[in-house]
N, C-alpha and C. Protein backbone atom coordinates (compact mmCIF):
# COMPACT_ATOMS: atom_id res chain seq x y z
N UNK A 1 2.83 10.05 10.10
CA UNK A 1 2.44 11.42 10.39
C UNK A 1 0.95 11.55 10.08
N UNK A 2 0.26 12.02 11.02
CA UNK A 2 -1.19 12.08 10.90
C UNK A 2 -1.80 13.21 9.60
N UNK A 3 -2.96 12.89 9.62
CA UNK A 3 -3.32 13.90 7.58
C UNK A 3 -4.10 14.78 8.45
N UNK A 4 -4.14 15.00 9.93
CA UNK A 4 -5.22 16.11 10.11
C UNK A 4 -5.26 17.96 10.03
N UNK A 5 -3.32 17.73 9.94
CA UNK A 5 -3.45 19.23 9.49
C UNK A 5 -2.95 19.41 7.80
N UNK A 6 -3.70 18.35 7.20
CA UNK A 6 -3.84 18.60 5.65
C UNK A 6 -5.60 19.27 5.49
N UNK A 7 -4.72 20.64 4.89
CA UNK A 7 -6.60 21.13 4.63
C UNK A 7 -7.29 21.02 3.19
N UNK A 8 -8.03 21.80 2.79
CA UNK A 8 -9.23 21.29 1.55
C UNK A 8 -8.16 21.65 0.54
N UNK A 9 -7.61 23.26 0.99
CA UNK A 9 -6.79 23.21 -0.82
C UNK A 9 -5.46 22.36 -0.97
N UNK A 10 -4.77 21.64 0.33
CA UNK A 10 -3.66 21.04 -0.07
C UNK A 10 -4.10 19.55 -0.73
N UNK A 11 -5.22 19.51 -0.78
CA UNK A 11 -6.12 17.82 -1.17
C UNK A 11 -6.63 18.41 -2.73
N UNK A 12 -6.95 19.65 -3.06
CA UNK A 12 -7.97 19.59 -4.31
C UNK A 12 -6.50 20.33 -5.17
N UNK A 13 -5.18 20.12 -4.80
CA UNK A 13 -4.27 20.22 -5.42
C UNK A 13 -3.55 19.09 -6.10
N UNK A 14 -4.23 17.68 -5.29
CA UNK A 14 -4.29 16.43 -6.24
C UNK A 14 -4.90 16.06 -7.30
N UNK A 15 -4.64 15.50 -7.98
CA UNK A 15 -5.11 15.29 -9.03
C UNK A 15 -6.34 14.15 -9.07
N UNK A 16 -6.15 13.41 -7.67
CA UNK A 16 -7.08 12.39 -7.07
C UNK A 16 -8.50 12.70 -6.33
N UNK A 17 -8.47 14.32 -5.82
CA UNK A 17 -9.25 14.85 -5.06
C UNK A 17 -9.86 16.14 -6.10
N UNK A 18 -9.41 16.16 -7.12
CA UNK A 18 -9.75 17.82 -7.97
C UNK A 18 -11.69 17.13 -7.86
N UNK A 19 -11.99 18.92 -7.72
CA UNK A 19 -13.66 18.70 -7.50
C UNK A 19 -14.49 17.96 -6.44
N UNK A 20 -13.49 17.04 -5.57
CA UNK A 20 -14.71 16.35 -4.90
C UNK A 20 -14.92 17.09 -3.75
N UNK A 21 -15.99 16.68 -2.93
CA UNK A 21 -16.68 17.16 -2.10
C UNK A 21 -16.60 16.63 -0.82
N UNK A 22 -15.33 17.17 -0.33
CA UNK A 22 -14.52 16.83 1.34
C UNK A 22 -15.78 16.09 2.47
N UNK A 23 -16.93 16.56 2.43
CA UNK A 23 -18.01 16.50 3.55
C UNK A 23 -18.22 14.83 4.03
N UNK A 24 -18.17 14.35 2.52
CA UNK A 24 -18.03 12.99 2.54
C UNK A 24 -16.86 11.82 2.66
N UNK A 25 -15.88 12.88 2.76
CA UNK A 25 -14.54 12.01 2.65
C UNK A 25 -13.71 12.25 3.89
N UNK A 26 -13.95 13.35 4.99
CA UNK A 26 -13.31 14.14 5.75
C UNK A 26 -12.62 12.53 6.46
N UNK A 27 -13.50 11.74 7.13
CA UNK A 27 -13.31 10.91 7.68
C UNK A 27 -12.35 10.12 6.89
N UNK A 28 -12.35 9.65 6.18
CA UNK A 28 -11.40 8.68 5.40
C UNK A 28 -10.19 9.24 5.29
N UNK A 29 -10.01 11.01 4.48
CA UNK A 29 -8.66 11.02 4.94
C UNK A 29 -8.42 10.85 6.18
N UNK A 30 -8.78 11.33 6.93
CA UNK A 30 -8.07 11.18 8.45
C UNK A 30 -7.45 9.47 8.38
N UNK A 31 -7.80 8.45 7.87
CA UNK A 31 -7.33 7.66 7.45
C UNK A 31 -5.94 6.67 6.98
N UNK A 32 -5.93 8.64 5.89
CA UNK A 32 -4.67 8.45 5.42
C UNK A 32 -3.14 8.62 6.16
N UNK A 33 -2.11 8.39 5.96
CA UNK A 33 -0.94 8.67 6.47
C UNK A 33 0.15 9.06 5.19
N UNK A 34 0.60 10.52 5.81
CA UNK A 34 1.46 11.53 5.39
C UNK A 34 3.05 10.75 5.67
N UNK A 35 3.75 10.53 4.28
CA UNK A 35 5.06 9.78 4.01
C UNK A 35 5.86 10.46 3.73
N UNK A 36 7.27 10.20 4.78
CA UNK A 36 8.46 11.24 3.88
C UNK A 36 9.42 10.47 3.14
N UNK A 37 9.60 9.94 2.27
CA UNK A 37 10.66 9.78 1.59
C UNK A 37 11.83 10.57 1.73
N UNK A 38 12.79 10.08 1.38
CA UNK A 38 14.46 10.61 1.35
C UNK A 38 14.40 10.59 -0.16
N UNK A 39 15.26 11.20 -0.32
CA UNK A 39 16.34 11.49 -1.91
C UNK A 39 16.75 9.90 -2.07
N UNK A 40 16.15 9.25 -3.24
CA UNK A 40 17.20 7.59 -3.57
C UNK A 40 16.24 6.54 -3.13
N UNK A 41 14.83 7.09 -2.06
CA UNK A 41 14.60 5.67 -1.50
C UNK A 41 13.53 5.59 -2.16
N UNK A 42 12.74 3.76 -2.29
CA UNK A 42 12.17 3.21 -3.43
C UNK A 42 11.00 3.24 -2.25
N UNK A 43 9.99 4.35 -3.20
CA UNK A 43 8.72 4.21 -2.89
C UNK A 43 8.23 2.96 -3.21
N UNK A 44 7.86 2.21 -4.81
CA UNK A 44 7.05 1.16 -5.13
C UNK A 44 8.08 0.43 -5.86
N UNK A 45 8.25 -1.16 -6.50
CA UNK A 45 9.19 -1.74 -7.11
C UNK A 45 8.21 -2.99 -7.34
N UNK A 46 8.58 -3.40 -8.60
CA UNK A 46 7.52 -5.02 -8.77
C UNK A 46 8.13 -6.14 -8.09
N UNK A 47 9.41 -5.49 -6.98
CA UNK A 47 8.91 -7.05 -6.56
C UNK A 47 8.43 -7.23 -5.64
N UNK A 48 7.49 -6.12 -5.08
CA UNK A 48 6.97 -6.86 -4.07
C UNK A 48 5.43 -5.90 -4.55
N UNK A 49 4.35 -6.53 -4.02
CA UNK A 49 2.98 -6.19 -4.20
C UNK A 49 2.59 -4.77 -3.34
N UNK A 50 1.73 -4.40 -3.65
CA UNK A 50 1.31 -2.96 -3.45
C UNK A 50 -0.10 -2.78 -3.23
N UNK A 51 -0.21 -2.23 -1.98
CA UNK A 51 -1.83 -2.02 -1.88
C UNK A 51 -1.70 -0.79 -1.42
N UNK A 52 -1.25 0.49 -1.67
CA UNK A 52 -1.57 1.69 -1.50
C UNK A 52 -1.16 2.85 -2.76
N UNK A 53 -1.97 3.48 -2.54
CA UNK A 53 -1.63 4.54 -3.33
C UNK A 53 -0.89 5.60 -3.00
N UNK A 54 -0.11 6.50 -3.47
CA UNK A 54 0.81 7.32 -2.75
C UNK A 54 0.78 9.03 -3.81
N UNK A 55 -0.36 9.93 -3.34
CA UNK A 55 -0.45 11.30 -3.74
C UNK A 55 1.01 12.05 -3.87
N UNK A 56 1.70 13.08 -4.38
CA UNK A 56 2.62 13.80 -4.04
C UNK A 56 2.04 14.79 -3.37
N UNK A 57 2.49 15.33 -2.29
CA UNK A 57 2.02 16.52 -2.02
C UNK A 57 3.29 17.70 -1.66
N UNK A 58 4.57 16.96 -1.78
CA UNK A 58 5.93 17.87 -1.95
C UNK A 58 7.16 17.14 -2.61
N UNK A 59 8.18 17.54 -3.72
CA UNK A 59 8.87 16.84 -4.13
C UNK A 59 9.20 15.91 -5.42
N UNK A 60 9.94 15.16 -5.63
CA UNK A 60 9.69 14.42 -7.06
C UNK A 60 9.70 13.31 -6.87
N UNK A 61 8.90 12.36 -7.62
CA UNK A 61 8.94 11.02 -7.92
C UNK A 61 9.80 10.51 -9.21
N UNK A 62 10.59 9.54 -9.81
CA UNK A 62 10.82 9.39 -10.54
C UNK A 62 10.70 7.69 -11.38
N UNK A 63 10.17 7.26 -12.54
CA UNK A 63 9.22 6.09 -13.16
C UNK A 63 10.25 5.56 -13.50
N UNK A 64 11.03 4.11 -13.65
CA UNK A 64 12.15 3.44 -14.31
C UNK A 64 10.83 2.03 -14.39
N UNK A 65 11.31 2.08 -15.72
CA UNK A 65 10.73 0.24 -15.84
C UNK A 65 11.64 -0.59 -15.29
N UNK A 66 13.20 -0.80 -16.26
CA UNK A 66 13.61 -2.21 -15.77
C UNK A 66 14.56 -2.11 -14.45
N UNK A 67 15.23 -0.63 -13.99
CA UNK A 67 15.91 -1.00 -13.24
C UNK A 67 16.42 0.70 -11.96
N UNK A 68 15.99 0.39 -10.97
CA UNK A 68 15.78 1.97 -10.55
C UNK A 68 17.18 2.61 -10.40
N UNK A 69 17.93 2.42 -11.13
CA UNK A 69 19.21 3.06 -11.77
C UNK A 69 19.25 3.64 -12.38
N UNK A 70 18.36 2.96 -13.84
CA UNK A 70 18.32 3.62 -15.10
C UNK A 70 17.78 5.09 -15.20
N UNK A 71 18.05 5.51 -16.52
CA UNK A 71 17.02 6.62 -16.44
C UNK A 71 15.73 6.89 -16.44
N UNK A 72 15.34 7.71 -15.66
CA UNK A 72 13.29 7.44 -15.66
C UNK A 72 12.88 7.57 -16.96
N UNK A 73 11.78 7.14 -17.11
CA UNK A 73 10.80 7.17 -18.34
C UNK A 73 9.93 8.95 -17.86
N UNK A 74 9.71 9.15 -17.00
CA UNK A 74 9.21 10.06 -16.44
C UNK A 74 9.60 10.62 -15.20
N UNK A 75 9.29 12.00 -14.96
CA UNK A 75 9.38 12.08 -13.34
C UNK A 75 7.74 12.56 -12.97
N UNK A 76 6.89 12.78 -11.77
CA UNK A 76 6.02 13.23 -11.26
C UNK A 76 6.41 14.14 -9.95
N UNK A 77 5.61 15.48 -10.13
CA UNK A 77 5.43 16.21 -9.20
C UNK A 77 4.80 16.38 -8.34
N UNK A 78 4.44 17.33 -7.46
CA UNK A 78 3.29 17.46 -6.48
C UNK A 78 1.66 17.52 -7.63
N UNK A 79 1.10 17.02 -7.14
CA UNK A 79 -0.55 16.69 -7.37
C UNK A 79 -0.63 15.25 -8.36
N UNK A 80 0.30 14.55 -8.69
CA UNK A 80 0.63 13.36 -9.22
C UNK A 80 0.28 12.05 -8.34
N UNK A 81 0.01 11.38 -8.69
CA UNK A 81 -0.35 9.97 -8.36
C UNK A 81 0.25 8.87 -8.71
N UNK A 82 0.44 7.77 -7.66
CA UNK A 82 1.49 6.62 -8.34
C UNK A 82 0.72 5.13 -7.73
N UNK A 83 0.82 4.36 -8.16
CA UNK A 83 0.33 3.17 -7.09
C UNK A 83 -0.80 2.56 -7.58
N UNK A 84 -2.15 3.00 -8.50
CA UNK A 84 -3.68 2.99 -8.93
C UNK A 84 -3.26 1.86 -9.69
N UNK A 85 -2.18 1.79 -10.54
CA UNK A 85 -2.59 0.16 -11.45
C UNK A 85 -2.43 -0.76 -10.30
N UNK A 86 -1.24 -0.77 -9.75
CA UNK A 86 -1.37 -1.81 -9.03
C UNK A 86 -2.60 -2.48 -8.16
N UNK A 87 -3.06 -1.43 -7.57
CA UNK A 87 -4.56 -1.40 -6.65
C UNK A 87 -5.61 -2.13 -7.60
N UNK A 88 -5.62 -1.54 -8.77
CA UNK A 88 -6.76 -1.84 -9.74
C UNK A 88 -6.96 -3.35 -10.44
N UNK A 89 -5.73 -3.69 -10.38
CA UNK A 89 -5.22 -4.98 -10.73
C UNK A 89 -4.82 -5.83 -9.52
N UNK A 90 -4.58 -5.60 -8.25
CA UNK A 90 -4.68 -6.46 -7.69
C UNK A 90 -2.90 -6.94 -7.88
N UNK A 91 -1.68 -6.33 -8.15
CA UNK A 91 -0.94 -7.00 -8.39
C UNK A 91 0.28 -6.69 -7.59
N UNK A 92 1.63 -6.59 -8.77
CA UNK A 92 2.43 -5.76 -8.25
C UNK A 92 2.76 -4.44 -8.93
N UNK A 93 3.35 -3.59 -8.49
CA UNK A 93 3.58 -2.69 -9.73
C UNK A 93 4.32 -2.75 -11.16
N UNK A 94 4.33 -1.96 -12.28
CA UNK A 94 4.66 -2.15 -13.27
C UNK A 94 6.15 -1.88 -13.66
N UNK A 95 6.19 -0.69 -12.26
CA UNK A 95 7.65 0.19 -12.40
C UNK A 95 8.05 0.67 -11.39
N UNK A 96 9.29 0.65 -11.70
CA UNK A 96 10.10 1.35 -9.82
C UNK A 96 9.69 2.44 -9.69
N UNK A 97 9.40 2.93 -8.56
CA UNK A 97 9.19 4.58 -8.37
C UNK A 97 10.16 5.13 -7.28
N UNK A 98 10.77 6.09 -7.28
CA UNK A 98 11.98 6.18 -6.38
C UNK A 98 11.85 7.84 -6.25
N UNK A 99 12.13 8.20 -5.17
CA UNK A 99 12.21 9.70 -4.61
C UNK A 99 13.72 10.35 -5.10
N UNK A 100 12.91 11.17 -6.43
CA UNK A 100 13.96 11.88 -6.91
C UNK A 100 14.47 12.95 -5.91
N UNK A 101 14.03 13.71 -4.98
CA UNK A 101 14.41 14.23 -4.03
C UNK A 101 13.68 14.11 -2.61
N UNK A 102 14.11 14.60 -1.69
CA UNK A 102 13.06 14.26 -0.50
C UNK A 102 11.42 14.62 -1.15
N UNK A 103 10.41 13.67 -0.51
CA UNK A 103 9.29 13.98 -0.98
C UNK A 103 8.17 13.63 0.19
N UNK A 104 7.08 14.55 0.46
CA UNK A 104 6.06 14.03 1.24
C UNK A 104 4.88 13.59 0.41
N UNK A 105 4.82 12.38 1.12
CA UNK A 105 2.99 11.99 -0.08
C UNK A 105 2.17 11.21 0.88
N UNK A 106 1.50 11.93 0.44
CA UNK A 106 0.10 10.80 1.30
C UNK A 106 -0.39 9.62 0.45
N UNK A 107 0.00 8.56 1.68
CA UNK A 107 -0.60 7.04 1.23
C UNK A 107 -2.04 6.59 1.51
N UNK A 108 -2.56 6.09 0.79
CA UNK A 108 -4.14 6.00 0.65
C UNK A 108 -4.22 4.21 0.83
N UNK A 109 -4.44 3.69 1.47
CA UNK A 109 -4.36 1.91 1.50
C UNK A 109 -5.86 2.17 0.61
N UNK A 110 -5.93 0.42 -0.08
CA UNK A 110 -6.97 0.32 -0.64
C UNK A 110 -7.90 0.37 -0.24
N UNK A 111 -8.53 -0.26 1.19
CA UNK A 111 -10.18 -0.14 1.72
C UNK A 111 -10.44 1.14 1.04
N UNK A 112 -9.40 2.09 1.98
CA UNK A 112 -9.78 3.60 1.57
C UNK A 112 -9.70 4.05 0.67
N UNK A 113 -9.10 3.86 -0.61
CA UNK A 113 -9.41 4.38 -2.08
C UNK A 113 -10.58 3.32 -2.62
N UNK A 114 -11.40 2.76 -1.94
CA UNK A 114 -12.37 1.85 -2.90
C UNK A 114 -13.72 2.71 -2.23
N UNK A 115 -13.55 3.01 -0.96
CA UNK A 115 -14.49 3.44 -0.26
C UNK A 115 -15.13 5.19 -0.59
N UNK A 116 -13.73 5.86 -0.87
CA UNK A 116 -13.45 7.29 -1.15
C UNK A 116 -13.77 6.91 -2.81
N UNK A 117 -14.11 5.93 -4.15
CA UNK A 117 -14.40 6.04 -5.45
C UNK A 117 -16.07 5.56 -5.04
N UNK A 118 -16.50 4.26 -4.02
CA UNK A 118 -17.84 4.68 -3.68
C UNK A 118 -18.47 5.73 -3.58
N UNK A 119 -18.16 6.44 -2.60
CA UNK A 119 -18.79 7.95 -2.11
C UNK A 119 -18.63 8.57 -2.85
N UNK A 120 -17.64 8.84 -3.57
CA UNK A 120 -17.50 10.35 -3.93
C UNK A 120 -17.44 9.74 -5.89
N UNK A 121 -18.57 10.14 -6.85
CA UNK A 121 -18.36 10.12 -8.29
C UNK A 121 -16.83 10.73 -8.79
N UNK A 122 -16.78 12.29 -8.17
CA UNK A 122 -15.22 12.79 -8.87
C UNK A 122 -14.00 12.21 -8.42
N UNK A 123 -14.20 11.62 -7.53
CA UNK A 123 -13.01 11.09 -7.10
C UNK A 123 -13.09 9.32 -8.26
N UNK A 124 -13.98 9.09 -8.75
CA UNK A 124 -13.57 7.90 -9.27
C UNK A 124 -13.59 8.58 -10.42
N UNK A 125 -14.26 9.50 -11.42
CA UNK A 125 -13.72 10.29 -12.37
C UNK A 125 -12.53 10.64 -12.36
N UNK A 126 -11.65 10.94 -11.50
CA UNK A 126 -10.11 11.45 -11.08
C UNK A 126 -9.47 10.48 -11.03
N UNK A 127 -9.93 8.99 -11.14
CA UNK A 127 -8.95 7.87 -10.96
C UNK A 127 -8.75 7.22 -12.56
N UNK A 128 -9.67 7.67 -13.24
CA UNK A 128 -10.40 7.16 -14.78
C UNK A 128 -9.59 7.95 -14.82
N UNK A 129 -9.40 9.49 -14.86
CA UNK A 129 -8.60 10.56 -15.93
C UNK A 129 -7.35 10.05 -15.58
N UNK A 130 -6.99 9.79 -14.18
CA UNK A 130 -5.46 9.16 -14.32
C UNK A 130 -5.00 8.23 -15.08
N UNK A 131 -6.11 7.15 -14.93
CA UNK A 131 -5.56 5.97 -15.52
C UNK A 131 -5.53 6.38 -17.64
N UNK A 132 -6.59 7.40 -18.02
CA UNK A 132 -6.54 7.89 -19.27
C UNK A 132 -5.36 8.42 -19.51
N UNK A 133 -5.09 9.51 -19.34
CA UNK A 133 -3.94 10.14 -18.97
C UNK A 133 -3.19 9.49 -19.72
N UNK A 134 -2.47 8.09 -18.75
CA UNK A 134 -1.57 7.25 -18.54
C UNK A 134 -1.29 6.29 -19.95
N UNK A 135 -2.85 6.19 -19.71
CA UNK A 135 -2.54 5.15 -21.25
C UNK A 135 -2.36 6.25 -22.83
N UNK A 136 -2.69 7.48 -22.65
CA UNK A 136 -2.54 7.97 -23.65
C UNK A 136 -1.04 8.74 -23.93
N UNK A 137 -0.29 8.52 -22.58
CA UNK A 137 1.07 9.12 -22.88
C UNK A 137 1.97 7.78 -23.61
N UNK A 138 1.15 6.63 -22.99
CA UNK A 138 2.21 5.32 -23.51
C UNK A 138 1.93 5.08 -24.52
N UNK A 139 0.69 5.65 -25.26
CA UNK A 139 0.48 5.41 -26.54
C UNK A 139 1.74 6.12 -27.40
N UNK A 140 1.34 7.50 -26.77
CA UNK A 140 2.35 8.45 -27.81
C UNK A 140 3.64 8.36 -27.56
N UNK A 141 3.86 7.47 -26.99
CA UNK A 141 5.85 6.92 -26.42
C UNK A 141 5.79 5.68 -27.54
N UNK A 142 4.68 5.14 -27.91
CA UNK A 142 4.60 3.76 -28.67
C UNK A 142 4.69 4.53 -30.16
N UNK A 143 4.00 5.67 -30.07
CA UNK A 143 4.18 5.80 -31.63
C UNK A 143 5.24 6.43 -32.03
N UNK A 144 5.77 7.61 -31.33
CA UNK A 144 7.32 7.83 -31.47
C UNK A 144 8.25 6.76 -31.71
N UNK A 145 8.66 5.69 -30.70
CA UNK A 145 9.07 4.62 -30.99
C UNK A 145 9.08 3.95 -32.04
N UNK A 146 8.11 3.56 -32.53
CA UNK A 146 7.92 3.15 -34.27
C UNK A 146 8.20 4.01 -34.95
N UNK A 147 7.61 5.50 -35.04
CA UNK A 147 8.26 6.23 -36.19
C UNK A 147 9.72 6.54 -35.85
N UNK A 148 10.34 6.07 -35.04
CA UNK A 148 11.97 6.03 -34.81
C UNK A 148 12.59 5.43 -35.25
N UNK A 149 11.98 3.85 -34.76
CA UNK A 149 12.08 2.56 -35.56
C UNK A 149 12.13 2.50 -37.08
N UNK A 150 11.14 3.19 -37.64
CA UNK A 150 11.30 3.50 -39.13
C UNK A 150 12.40 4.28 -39.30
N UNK A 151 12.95 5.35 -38.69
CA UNK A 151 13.67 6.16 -39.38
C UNK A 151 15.07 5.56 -39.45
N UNK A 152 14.84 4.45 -38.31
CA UNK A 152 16.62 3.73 -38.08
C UNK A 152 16.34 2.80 -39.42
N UNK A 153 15.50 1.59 -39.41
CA UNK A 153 15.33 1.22 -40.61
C UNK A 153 15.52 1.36 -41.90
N UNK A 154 14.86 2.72 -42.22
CA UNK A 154 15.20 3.44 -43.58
C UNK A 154 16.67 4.06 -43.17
N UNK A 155 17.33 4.23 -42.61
CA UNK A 155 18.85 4.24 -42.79
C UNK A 155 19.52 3.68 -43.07
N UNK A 156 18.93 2.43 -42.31
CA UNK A 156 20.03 1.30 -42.35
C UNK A 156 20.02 0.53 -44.06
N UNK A 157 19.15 0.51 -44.39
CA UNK A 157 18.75 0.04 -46.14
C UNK A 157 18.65 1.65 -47.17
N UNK A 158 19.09 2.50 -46.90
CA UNK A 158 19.31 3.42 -47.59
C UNK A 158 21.06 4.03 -47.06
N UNK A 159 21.60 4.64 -48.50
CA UNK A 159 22.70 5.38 -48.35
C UNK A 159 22.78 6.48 -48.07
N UNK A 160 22.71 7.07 -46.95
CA UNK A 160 22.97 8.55 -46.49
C UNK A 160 23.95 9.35 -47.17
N UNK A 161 24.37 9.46 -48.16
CA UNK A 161 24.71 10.20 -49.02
C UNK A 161 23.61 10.38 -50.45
N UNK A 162 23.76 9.67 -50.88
CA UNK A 162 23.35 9.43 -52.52
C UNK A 162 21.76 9.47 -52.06
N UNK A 163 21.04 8.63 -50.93
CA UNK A 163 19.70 8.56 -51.05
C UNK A 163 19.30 6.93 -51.85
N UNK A 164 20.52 6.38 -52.43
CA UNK A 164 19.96 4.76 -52.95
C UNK A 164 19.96 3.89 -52.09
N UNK A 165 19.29 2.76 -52.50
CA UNK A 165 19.67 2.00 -51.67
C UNK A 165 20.44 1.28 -51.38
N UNK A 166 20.52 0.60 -50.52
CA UNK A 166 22.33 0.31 -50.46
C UNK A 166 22.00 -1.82 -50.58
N UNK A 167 23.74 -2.23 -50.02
CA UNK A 167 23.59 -3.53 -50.24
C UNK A 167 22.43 -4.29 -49.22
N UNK A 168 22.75 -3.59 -47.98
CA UNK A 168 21.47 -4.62 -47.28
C UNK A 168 20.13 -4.60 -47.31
N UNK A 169 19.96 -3.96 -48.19
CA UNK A 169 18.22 -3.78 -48.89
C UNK A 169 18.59 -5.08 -49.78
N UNK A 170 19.67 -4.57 -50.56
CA UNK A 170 19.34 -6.04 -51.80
C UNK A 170 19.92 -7.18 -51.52
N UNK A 171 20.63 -7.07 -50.25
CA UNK A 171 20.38 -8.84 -49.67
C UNK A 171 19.19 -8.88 -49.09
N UNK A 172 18.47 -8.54 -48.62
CA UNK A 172 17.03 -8.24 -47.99
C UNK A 172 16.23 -8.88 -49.12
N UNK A 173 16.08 -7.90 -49.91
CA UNK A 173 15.23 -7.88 -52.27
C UNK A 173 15.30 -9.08 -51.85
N UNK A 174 16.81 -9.73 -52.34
CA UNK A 174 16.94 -10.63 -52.86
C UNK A 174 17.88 -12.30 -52.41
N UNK A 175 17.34 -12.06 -51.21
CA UNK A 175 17.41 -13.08 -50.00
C UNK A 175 18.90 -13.53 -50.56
N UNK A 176 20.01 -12.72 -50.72
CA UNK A 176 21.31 -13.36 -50.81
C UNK A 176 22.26 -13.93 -49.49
């Protein structure tokens, strides 16, 4: 489906396009191509490689690491972005992405997202805040995790009643 009746505010409602300056990019979207997903079907998956990026612009996406069954780690909405590590790295993706309900998104192939972070500064600022973003939510999933990890820990070597510690601390102490 062609991007030419996508106008300025359905683009600066991405999170890929916030601030930049269309004059220089008009051409490139035209570029792009507008995707419909179904409800269930696998936008991105590591096993196979990925050279586009895919905007939301209606609908949900949903993030599974090991298996697009499981439950997501996340979902993404309209002005969300999916696809940039892979591009950036050159690889495959990290995680399944699957259309939590029907969804339209515009796919960006790489020429055109390398060409559109040339031209345009905010648009490669908008690819930095994503990729920030990103690493700062997995941080705070990493540190929850450990302080979870601790709290199962200190259960498991403490008595949830009394508060002592119990025997598998002091086979632990005392390597019995």
């Amino acid at each position: 489906m062609a991007t030419n009746d996508l106008n300025v505010d359905q683009l600066t409602k991405l999170s890929l396009f916030k601030d930049a300056s269309f004059e220089y990019l008009q051409d490139l979207v035209k570029r792009c191509d507008r995707r419909i997903f179904k409800a269930s079907a696998t936008v991105l998956t590591p096993d196979q490689n990925n050279d586009k990026i895919f905007c939301v612009l209606s609908g949900r996406l949903a993030v599974h690491l090991n298996n697009p069954e499981g439950d997501p780690i996340t979902t993404l909405g309209p002005g969300h972005c999916v696809g940039e590590m892979s591009i950036i790295e050159d690889t495959s993706p990290s995680a399944y992405v699957v259309a939590q309900e029907d969804s339209e998104l515009l796919e960006i192939d790489r020429e055109t997202l390398w060409t559109m972070v040339q031209r345009s500064h905010a648009i490669a600022h908008n690819l930095l805040s994503v990729l920030s973003s990103r690493v700062r939510r997995d941080n705070e999933i990493i540190a929850d995790s450990r302080n979870l990890l601790r709290d199962f820990e200190r259960q498991q070597l403490t008595d949830g009643l009394t508060g002592l510690h119990n025997r598998t601390w002091m086979d632990d102490m005392f390597d019995l």
